[in-house]
C-alpha atoms as a PDB file:
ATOM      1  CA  UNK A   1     -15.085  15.460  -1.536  1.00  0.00           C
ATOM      2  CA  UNK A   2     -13.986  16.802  -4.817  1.00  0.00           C
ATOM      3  CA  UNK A   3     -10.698  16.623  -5.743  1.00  0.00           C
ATOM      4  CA  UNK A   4     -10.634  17.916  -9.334  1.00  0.00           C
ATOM      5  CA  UNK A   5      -8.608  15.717 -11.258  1.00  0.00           C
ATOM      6  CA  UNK A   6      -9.024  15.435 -14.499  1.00  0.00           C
ATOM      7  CA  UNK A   7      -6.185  12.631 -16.246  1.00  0.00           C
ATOM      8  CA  UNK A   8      -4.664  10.132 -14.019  1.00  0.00           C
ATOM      9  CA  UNK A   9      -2.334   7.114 -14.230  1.00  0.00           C
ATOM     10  CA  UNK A  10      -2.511   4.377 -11.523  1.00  0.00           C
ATOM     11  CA  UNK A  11       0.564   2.032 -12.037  1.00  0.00           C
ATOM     12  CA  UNK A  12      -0.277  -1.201 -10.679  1.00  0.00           C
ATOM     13  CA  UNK A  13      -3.875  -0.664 -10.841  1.00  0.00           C
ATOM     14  CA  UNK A  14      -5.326  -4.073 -10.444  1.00  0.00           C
ATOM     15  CA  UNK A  15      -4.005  -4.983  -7.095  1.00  0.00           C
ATOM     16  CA  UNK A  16      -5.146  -4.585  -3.949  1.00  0.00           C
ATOM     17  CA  UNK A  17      -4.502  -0.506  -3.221  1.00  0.00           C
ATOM     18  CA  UNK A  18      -4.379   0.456  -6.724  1.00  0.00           C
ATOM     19  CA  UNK A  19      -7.676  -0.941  -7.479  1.00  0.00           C
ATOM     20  CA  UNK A  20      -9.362   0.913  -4.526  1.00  0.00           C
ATOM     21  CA  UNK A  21      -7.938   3.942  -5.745  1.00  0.00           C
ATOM     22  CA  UNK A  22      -8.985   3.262  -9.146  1.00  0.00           C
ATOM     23  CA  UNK A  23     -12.649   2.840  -7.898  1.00  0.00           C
ATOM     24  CA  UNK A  24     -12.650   5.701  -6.197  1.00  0.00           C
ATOM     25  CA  UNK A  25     -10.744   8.176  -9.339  1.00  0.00           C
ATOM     26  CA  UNK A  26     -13.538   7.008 -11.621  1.00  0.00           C
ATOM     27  CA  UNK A  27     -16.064   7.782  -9.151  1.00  0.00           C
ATOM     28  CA  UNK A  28     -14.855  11.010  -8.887  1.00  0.00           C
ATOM     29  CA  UNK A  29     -15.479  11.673 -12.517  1.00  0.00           C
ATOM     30  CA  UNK A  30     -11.395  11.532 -13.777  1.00  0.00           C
ATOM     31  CA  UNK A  31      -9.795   9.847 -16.849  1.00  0.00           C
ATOM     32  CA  UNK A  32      -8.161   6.361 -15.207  1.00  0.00           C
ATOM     33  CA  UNK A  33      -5.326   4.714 -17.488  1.00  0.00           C
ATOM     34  CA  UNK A  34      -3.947   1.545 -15.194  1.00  0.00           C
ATOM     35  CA  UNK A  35      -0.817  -0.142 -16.311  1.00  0.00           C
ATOM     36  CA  UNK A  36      -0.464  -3.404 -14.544  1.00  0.00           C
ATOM     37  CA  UNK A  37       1.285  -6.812 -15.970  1.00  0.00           C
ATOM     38  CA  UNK A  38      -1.116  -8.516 -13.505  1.00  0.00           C
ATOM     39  CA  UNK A  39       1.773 -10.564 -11.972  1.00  0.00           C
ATOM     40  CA  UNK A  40       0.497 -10.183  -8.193  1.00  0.00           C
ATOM     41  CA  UNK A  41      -3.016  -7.830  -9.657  1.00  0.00           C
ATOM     42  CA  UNK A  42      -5.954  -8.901 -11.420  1.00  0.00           C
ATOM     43  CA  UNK A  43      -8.511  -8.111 -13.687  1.00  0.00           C
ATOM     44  CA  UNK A  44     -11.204  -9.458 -11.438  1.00  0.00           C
ATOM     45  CA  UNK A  45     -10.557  -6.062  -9.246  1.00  0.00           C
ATOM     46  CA  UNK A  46     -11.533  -4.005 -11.809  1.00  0.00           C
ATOM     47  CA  UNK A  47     -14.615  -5.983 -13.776  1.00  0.00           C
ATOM     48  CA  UNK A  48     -17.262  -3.438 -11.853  1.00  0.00           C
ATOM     49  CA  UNK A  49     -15.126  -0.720 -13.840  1.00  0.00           C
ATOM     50  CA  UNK A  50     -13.990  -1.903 -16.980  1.00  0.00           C
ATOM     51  CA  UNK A  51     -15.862   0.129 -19.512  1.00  0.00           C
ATOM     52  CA  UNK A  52     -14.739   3.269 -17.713  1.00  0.00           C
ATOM     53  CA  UNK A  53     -11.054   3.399 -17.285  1.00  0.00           C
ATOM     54  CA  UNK A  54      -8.314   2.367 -20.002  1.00  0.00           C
ATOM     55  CA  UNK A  55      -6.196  -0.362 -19.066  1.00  0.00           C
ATOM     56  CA  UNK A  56      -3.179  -1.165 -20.571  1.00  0.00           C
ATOM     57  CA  UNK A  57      -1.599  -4.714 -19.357  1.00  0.00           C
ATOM     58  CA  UNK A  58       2.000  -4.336 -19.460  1.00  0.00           C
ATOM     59  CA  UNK A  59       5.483  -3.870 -17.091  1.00  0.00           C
ATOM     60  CA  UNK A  60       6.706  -0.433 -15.386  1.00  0.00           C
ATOM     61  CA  UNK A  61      10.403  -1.603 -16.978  1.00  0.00           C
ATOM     62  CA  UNK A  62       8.605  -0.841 -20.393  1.00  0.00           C
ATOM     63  CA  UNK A  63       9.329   2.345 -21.155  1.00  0.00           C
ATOM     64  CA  UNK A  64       7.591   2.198 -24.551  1.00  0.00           C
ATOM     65  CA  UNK A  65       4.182   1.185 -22.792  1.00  0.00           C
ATOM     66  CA  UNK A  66       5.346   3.669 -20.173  1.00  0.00           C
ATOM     67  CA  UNK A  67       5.198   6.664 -21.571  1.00  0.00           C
ATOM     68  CA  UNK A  68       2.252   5.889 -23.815  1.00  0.00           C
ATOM     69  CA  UNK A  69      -0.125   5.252 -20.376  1.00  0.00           C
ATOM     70  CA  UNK A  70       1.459   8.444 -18.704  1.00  0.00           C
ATOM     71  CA  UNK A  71       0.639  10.479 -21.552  1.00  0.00           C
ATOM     72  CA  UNK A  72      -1.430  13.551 -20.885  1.00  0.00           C
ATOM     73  CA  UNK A  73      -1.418  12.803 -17.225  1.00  0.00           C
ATOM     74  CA  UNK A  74      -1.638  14.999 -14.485  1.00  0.00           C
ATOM     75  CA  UNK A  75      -0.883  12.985 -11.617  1.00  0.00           C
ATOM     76  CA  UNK A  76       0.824   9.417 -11.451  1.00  0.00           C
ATOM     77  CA  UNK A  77      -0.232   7.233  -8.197  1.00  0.00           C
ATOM     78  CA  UNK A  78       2.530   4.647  -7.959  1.00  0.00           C
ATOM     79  CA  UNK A  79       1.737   1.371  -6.589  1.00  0.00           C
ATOM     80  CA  UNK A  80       3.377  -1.053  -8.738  1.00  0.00           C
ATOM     81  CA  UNK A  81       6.233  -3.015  -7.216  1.00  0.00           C
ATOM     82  CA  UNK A  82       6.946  -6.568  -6.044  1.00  0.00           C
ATOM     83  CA  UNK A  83       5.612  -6.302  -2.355  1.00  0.00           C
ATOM     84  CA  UNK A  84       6.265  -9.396  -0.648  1.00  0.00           C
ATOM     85  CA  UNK A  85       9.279  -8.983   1.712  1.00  0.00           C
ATOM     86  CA  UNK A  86      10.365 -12.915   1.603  1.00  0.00           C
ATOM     87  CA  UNK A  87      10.480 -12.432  -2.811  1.00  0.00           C
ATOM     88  CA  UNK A  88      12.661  -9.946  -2.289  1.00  0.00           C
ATOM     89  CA  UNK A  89      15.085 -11.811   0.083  1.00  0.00           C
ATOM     90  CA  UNK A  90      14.804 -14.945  -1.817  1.00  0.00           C
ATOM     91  CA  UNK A  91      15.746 -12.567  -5.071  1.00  0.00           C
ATOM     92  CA  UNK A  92      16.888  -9.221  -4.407  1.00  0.00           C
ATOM     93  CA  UNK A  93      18.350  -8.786  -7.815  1.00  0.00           C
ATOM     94  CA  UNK A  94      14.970  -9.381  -9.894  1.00  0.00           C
ATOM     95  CA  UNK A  95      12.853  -7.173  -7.119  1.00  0.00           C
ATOM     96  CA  UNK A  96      15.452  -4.347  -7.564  1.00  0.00           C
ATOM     97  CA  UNK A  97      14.945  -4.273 -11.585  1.00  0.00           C
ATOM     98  CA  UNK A  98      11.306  -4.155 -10.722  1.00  0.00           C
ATOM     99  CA  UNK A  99      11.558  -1.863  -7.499  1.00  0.00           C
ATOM    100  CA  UNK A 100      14.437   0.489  -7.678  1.00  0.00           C
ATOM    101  CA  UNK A 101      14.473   0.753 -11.824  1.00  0.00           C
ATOM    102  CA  UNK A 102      10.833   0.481 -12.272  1.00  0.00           C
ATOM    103  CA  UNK A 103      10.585   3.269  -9.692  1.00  0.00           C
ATOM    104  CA  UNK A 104      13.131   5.362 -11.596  1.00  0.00           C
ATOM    105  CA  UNK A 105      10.926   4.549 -14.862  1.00  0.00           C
ATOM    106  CA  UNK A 106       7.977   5.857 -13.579  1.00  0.00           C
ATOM    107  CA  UNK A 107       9.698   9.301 -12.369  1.00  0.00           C
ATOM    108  CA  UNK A 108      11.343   9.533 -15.241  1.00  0.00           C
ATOM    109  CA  UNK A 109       8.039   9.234 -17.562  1.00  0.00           C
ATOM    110  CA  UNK A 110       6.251  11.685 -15.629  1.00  0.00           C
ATOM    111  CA  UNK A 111       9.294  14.157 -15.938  1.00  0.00           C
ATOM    112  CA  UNK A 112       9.585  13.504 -20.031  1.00  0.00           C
ATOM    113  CA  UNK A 113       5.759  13.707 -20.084  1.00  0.00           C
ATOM    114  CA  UNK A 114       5.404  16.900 -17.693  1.00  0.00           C
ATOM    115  CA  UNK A 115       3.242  15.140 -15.562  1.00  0.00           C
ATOM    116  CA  UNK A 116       2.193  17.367 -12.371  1.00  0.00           C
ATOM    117  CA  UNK A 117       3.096  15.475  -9.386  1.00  0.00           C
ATOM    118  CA  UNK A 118       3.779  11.619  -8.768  1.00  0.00           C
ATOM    119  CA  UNK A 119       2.627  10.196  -5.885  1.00  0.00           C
ATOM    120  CA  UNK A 120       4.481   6.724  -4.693  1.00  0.00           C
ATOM    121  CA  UNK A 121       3.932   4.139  -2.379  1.00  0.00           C
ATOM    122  CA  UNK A 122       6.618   3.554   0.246  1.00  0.00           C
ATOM    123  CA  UNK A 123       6.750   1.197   3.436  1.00  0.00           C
ATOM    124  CA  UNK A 124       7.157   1.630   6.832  1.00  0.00           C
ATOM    125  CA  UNK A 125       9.386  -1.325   6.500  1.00  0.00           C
ATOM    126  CA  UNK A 126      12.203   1.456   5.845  1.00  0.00           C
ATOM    127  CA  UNK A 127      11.680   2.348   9.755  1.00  0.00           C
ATOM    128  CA  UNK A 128      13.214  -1.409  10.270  1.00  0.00           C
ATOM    129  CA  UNK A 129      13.579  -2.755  14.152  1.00  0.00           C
ATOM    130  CA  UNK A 130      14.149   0.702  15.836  1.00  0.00           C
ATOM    131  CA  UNK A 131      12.265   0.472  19.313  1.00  0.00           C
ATOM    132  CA  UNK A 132      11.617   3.972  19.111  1.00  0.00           C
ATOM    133  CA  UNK A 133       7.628   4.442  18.961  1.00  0.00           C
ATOM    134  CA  UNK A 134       5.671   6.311  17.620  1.00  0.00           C
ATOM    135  CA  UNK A 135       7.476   6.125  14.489  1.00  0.00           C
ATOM    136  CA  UNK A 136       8.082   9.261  12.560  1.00  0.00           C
ATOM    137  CA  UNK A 137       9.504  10.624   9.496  1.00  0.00           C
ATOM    138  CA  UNK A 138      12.538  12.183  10.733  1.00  0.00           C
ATOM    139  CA  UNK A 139      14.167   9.282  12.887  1.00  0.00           C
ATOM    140  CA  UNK A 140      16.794   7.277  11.929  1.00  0.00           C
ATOM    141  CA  UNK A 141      16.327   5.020   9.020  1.00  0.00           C
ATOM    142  CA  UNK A 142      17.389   0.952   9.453  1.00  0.00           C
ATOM    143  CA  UNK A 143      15.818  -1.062   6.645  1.00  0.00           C
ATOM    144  CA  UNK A 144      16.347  -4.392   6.895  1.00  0.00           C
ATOM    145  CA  UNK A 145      15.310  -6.409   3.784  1.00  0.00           C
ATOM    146  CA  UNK A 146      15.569  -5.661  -0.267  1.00  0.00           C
ATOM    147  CA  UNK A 147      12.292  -4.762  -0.050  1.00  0.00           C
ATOM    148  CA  UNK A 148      12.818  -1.962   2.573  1.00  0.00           C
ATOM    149  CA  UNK A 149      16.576  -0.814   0.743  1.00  0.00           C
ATOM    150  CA  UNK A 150      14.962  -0.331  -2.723  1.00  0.00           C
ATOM    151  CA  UNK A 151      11.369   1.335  -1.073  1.00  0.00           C
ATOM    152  CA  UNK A 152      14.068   3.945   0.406  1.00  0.00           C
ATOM    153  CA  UNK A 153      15.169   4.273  -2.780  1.00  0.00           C
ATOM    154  CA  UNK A 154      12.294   5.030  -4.452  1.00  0.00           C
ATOM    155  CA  UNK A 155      12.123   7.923  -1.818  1.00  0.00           C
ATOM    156  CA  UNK A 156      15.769   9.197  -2.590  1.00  0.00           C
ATOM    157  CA  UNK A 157      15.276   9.079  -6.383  1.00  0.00           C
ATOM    158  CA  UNK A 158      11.257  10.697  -5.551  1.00  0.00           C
ATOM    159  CA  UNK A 159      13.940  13.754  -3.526  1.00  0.00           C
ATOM    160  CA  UNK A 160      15.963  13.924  -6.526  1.00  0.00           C
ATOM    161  CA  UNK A 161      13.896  14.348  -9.043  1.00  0.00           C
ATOM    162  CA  UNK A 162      11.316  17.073  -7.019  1.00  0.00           C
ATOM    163  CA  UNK A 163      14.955  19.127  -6.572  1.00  0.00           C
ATOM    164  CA  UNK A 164      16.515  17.996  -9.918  1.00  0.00           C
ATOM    165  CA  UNK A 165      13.619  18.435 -12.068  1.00  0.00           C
ATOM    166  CA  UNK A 166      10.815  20.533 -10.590  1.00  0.00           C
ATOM    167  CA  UNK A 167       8.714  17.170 -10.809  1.00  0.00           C
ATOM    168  CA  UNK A 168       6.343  17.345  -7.848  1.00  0.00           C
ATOM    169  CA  UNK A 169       6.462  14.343  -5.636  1.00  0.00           C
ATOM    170  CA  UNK A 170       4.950  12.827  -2.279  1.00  0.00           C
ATOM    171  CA  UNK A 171       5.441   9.557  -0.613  1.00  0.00           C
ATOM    172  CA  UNK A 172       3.778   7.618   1.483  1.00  0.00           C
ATOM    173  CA  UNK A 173       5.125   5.405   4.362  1.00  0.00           C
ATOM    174  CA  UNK A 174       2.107   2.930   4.465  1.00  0.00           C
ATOM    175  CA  UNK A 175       2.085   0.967   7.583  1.00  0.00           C
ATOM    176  CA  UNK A 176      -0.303  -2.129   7.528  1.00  0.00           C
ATOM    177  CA  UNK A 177      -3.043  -1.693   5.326  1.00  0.00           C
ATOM    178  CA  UNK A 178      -5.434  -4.404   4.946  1.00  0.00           C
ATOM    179  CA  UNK A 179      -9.056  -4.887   3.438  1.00  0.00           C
ATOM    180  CA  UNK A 180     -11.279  -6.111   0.702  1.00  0.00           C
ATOM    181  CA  UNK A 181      -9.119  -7.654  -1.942  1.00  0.00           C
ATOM    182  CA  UNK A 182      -5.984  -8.617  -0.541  1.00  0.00           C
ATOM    183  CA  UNK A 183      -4.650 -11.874  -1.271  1.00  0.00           C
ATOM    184  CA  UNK A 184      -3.842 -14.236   1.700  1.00  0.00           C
ATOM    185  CA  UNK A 185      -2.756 -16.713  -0.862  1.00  0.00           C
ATOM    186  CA  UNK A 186       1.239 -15.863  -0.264  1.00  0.00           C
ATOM    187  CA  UNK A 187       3.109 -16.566   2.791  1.00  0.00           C
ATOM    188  CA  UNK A 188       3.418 -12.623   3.228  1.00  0.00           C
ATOM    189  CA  UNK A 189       0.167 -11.671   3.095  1.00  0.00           C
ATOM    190  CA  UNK A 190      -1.211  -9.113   5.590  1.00  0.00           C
ATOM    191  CA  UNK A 191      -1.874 -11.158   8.683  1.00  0.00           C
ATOM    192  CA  UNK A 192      -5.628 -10.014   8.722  1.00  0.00           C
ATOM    193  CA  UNK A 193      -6.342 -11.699   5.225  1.00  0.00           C
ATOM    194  CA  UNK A 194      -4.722 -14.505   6.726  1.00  0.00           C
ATOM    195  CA  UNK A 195      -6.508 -14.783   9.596  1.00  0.00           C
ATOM    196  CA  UNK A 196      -9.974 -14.063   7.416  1.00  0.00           C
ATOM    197  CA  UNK A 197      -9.262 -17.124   5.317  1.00  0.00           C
ATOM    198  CA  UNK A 198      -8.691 -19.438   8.095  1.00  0.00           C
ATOM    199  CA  UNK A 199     -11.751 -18.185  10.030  1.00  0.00           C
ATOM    200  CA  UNK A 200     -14.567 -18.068   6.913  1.00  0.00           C
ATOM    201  CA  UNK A 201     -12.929 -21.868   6.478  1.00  0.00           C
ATOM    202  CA  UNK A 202     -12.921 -22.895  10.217  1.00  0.00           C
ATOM    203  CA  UNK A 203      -9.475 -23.492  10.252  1.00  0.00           C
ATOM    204  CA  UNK A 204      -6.880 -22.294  13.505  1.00  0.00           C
ATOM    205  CA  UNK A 205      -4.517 -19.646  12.716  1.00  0.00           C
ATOM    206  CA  UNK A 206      -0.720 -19.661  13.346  1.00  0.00           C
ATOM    207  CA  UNK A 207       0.326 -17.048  14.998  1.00  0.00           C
ATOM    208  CA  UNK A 208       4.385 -16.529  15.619  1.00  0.00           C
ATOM    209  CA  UNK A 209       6.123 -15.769  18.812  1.00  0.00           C
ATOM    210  CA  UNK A 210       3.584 -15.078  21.514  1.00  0.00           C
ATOM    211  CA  UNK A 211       0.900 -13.018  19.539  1.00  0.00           C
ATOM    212  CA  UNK A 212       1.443 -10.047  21.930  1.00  0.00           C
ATOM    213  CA  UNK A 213       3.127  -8.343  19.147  1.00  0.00           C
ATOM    214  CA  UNK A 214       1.188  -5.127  17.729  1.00  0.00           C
ATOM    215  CA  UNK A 215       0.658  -3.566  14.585  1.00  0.00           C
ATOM    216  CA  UNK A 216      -0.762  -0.081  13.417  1.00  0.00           C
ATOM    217  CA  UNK A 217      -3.457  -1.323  10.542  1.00  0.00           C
ATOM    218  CA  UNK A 218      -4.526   1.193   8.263  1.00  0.00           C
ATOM    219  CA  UNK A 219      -8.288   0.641   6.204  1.00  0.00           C
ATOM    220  CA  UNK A 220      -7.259   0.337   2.390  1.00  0.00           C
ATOM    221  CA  UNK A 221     -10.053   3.484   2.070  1.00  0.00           C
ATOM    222  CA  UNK A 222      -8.285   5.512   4.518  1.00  0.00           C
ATOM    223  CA  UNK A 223      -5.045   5.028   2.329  1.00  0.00           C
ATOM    224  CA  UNK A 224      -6.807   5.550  -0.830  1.00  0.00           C
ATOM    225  CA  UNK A 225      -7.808   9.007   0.899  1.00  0.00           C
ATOM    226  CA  UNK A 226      -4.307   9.796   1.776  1.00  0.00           C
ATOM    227  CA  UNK A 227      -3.040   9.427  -1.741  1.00  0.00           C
ATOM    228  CA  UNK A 228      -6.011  11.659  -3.272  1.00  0.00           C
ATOM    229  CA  UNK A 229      -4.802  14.213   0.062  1.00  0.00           C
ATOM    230  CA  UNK A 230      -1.294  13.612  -1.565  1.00  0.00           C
ATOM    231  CA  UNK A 231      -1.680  14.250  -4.793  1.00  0.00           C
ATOM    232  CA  UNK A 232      -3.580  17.370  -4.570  1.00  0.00           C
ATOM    233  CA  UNK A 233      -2.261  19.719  -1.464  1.00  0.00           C
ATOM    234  CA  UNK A 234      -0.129  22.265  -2.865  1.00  0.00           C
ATOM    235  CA  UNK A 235       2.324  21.858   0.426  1.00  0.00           C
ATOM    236  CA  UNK A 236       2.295  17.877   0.449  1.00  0.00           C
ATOM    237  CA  UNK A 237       5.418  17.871  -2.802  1.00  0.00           C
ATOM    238  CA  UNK A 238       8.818  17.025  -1.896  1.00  0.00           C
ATOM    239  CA  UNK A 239       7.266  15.488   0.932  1.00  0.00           C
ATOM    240  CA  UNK A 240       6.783  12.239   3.121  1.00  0.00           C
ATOM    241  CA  UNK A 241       4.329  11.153   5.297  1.00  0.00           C
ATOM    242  CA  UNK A 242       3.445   8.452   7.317  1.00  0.00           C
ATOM    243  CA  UNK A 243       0.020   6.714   6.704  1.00  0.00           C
ATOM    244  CA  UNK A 244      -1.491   4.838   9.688  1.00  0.00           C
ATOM    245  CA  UNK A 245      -3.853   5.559  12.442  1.00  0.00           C
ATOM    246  CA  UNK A 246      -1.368   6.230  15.095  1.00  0.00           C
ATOM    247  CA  UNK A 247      -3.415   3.423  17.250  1.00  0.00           C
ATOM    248  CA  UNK A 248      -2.234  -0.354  17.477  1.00  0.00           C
ATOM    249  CA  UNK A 249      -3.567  -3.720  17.828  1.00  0.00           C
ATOM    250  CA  UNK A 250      -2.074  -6.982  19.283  1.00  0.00           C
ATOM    251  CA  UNK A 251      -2.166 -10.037  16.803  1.00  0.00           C
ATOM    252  CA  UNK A 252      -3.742 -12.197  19.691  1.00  0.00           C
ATOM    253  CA  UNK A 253      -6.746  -9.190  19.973  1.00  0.00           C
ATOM    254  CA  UNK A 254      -7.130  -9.410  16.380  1.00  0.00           C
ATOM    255  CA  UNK A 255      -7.461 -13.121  16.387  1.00  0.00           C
ATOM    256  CA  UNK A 256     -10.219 -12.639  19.046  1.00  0.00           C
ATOM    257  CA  UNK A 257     -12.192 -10.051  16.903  1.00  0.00           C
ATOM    258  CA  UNK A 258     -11.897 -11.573  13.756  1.00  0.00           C
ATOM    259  CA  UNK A 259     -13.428 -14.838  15.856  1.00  0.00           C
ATOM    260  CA  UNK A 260     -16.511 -12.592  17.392  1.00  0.00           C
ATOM    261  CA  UNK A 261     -17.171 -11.920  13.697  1.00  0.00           C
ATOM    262  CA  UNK A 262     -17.291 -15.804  12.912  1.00  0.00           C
ATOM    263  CA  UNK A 263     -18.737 -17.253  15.746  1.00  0.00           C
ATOM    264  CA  UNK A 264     -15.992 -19.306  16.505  1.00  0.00           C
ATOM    265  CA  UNK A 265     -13.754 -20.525  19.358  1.00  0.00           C
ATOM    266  CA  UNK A 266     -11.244 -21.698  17.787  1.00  0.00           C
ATOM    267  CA  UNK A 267      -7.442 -21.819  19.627  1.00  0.00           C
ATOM    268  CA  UNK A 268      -4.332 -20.643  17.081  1.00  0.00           C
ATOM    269  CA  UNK A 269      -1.428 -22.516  16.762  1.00  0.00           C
ATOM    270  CA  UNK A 270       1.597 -20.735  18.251  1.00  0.00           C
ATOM    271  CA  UNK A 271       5.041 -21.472  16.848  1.00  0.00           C
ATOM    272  CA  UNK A 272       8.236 -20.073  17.506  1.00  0.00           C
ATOM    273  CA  UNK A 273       9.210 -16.076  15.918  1.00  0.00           C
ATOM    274  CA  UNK A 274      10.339 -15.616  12.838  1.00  0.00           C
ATOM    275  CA  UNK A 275      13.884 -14.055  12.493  1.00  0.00           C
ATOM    276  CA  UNK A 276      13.643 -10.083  11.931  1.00  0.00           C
ATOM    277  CA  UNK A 277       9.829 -10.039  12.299  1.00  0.00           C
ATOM    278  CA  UNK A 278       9.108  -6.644  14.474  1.00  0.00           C
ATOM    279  CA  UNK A 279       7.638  -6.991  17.238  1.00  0.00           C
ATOM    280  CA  UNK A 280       5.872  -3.349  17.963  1.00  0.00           C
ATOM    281  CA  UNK A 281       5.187  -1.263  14.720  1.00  0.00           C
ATOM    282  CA  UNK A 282       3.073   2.111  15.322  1.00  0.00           C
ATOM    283  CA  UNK A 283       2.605   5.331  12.977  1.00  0.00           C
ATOM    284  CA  UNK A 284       2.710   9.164  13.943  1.00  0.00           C
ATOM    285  CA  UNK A 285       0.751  10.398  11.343  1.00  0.00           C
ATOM    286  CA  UNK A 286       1.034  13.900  12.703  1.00  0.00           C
ATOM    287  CA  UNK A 287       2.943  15.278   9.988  1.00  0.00           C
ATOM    288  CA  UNK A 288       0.096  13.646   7.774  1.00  0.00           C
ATOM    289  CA  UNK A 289      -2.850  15.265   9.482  1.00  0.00           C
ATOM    290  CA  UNK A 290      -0.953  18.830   9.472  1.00  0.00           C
ATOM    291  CA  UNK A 291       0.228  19.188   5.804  1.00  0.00           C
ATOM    292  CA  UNK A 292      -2.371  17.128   4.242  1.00  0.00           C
ATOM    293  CA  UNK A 293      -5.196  17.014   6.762  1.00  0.00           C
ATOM    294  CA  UNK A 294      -5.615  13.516   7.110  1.00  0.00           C
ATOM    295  CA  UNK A 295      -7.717  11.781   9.178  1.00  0.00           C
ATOM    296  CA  UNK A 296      -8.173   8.085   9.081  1.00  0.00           C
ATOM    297  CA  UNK A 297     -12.164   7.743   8.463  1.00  0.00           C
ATOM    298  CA  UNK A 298     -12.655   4.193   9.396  1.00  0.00           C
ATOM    299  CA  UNK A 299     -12.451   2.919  13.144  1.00  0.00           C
ATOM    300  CA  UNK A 300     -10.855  -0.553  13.011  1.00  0.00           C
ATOM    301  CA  UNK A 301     -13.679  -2.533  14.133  1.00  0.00           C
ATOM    302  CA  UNK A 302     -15.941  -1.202  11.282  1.00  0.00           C
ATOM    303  CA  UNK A 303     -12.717  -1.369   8.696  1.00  0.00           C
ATOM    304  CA  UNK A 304     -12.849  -5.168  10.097  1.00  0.00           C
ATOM    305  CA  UNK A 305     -16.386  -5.802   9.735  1.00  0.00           C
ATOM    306  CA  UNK A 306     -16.451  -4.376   6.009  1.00  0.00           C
ATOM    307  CA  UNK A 307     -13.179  -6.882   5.348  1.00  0.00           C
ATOM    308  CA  UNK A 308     -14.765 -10.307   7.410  1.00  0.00           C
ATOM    309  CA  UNK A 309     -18.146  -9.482   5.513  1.00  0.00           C
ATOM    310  CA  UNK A 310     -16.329  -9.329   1.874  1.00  0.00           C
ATOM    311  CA  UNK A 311     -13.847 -12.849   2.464  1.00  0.00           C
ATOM    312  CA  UNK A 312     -17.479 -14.462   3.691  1.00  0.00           C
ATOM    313  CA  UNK A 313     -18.610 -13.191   0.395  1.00  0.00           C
ATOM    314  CA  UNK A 314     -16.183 -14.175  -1.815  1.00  0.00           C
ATOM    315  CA  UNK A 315     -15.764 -17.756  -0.151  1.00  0.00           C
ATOM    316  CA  UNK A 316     -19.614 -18.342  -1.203  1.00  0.00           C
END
C-alpha cells in the first residue's frame, strides 16, 4: 500500500502510536522529522530507525522548535499530549497548557508553514458515560475528565482552523488501542499491558467491579493504518472518525486469553469499581470504513498474540 508521502512530521513520535507510525512512514520511503520531549516516549522505540528519520527532542509549547520540525511538511500526524486520564484530574491546569495550547501550536505551525493536512489524535473518552452503543460521531457529546474537555478541544480548534484557514484536518476518536510498546508502568495504562505484565511475571491481575465490563480494543497497526487512510483521502478533511473494530471484549474474557497465552491459571483479584470508569465502550466505525475505507486488519486474538509474544520478549 503506497501512500505517496513525501515530508512528514510525527509529534510525539517516540511513544507508543507515534512510534508505530513512524516505523511504518519510513518504511514507506517518506522524510520522518519526530518532535518528542520524551516525557511519557522514548528513544528506545525508535533505535531500529534512528539513522533514517530526524528527531528533534523538544516540547509542542515550543514554537521556535515547532516550526523548525514542521518545516517543509506535508502532513502533520499529531500524537503528542499528556494521555493519562488520572494526570489530568490530578492537574488539569498543566495538561491543558500541554493539551489544549499544544494542540493549538501544532495547528497553528502547520497553517504558518502551509502544511497540507494535520491529522490529530482524539479519544473516545469525549463520548463519556452515554449508554447509547454503538457509539458514533454524531451523538451527544458528555466528556467527563480534563483529558476528555481539552481532546474535544483539540477537535473544535481542528473545525476552526479547516473553516478559518483552509488547513486540512481529520481526527481520530481512538477507542482502546493497545500493543507492542505500551507502557503498563502507570496506573492508567491500557488494561491489556497491564494484564501482560502481570501474566509474563506470574502475578494475579486486579480487575475492578465485576470484570463483565467490555471494551472495543483496536491493534496499534490498525490505527497506524487509519491515520495513513486519514491523512491521504481527499474526502477524510474537516472530518472525524471513529477508530475501533466495532466488536467488544469483556475484561474477564481478556484475562482468560491473555492466560491461554501463558499457561497459567491464575485467579484475579476483584476489588470494588472505580468512580466514572465506563462500563460498556464500543465503536461504529462506519463512517470510517465509508469515507476512508477502513478496515481493521488484525483479528484480536492474533493482535493479542503479536502483543503477549513482544512483553515475553522484552521481560527476557
Amino acid at each position: 500500500m503506497n501512500f505517496g508521502l513525501s515530508r512528514v512530521l510525527v509529534t510525539g513520535g517516540a511513544g507508543f502510536i507515534g512510534s508505530h507510525l513512524v516505523d511504518t512512514l519510513v518504511a514507506e520511503g517518506c522524510d520522518v522529522v519526530v518532535l518528542d520531549n520524551l516525557s511519557s516516549g522514548s528513544l528506545s522505540n525508535l533505535k531500529h530507525v534512528k539513522d533514517k528519520i530526524t528527531f528533534y527532542k523538544g516540547d509542542i509549547q515550543d514554537q521556535k522548535i515547532l516550526m523548525e520540525a514542521a518545516k517543509n511538511c506535508e502532513v502533520i500526524f499529531h500524537q503528542a499530549a499528556m494521555v493519562s486520564v488520572t494526570k489530568t484530574v490530578d492537574n488539569p491546569v498543566d495538561s491543558a497548557f500541554i493539551n489544549d495550547m499544544g494542540t493549538l501550536f501544532v495547528l497553528d505551525a502547520g497553517r504558518k508553514n502551509k502544511v497540507k493536512r494535520v491529522v490529530l489524535a482524539s479519544s473516545s473518552a469525549v463520548y463519556g458515560d452515554d449508554p447509547l452503543l454503538p457509539k458514533h460521531e454524531n451523538m451527544p457529546l458528555k466528556p467527563m475528565s480534563p483529558y476528555a474537555v481539552q481532546k474535544l478541544t483539540g477537535e473544535l480548534n481542528a473545525r476552526i482552523y479547516h473553516d478559518l484557514y483552509g488547513l486540512e484536518t481529520v481526527c481520530l476518536r481512538y477507542f482502546n488501542v493497545y500493543g507492542p510498546r505500551q507502557d503498563p508502568s502507570s496506573p492508567y495504562s491500557g488494561v491489556i499491558s497491564i494484564f501482560m505484565t502481570k501474566a509474563v511475571s506470574k502475578k494475579p491481575p486486579v480487575i475492578y467491579g465485576d470484570g463483565k465490563q467490555y471494551r472495543d480494543f483496536v491493534f496499534v497497526k490498525d490505527v497506524v493504518k487509519a491515520n495513513l487512510l486519514a491523512a491521504t483521502e481527499d474526502d477524510a478533511a474537516g472530518q472525524i472518525f471513529n477508530i475501533g473494530t466495532g466488536k467488544h471484549v469483556s475484561i474477564n474474557n481478556l484475562w482468560d486469553m491473555i492466560s491461554l497465552f501463558s499457561g497459567l491459571k491464575i485467579e484475579p483479584e476483584y476489588i470494588p469499581s472505580r468512580p466514572g470508569d465506563i462500563i460498556e465502550s464500543v465503536a461504529s466505525i462506519e463512517q470510517a470504513k465509508s469515507a476512508l475505507g477502513f478496515e481493521p486488519d488484525y483479528l484480536f486474538e492474533k493482535g493479542l498474540e503479536i502483543t503477549f509474544k513482544w512483553y515475553k520478549d522484552s521481560r527476557k
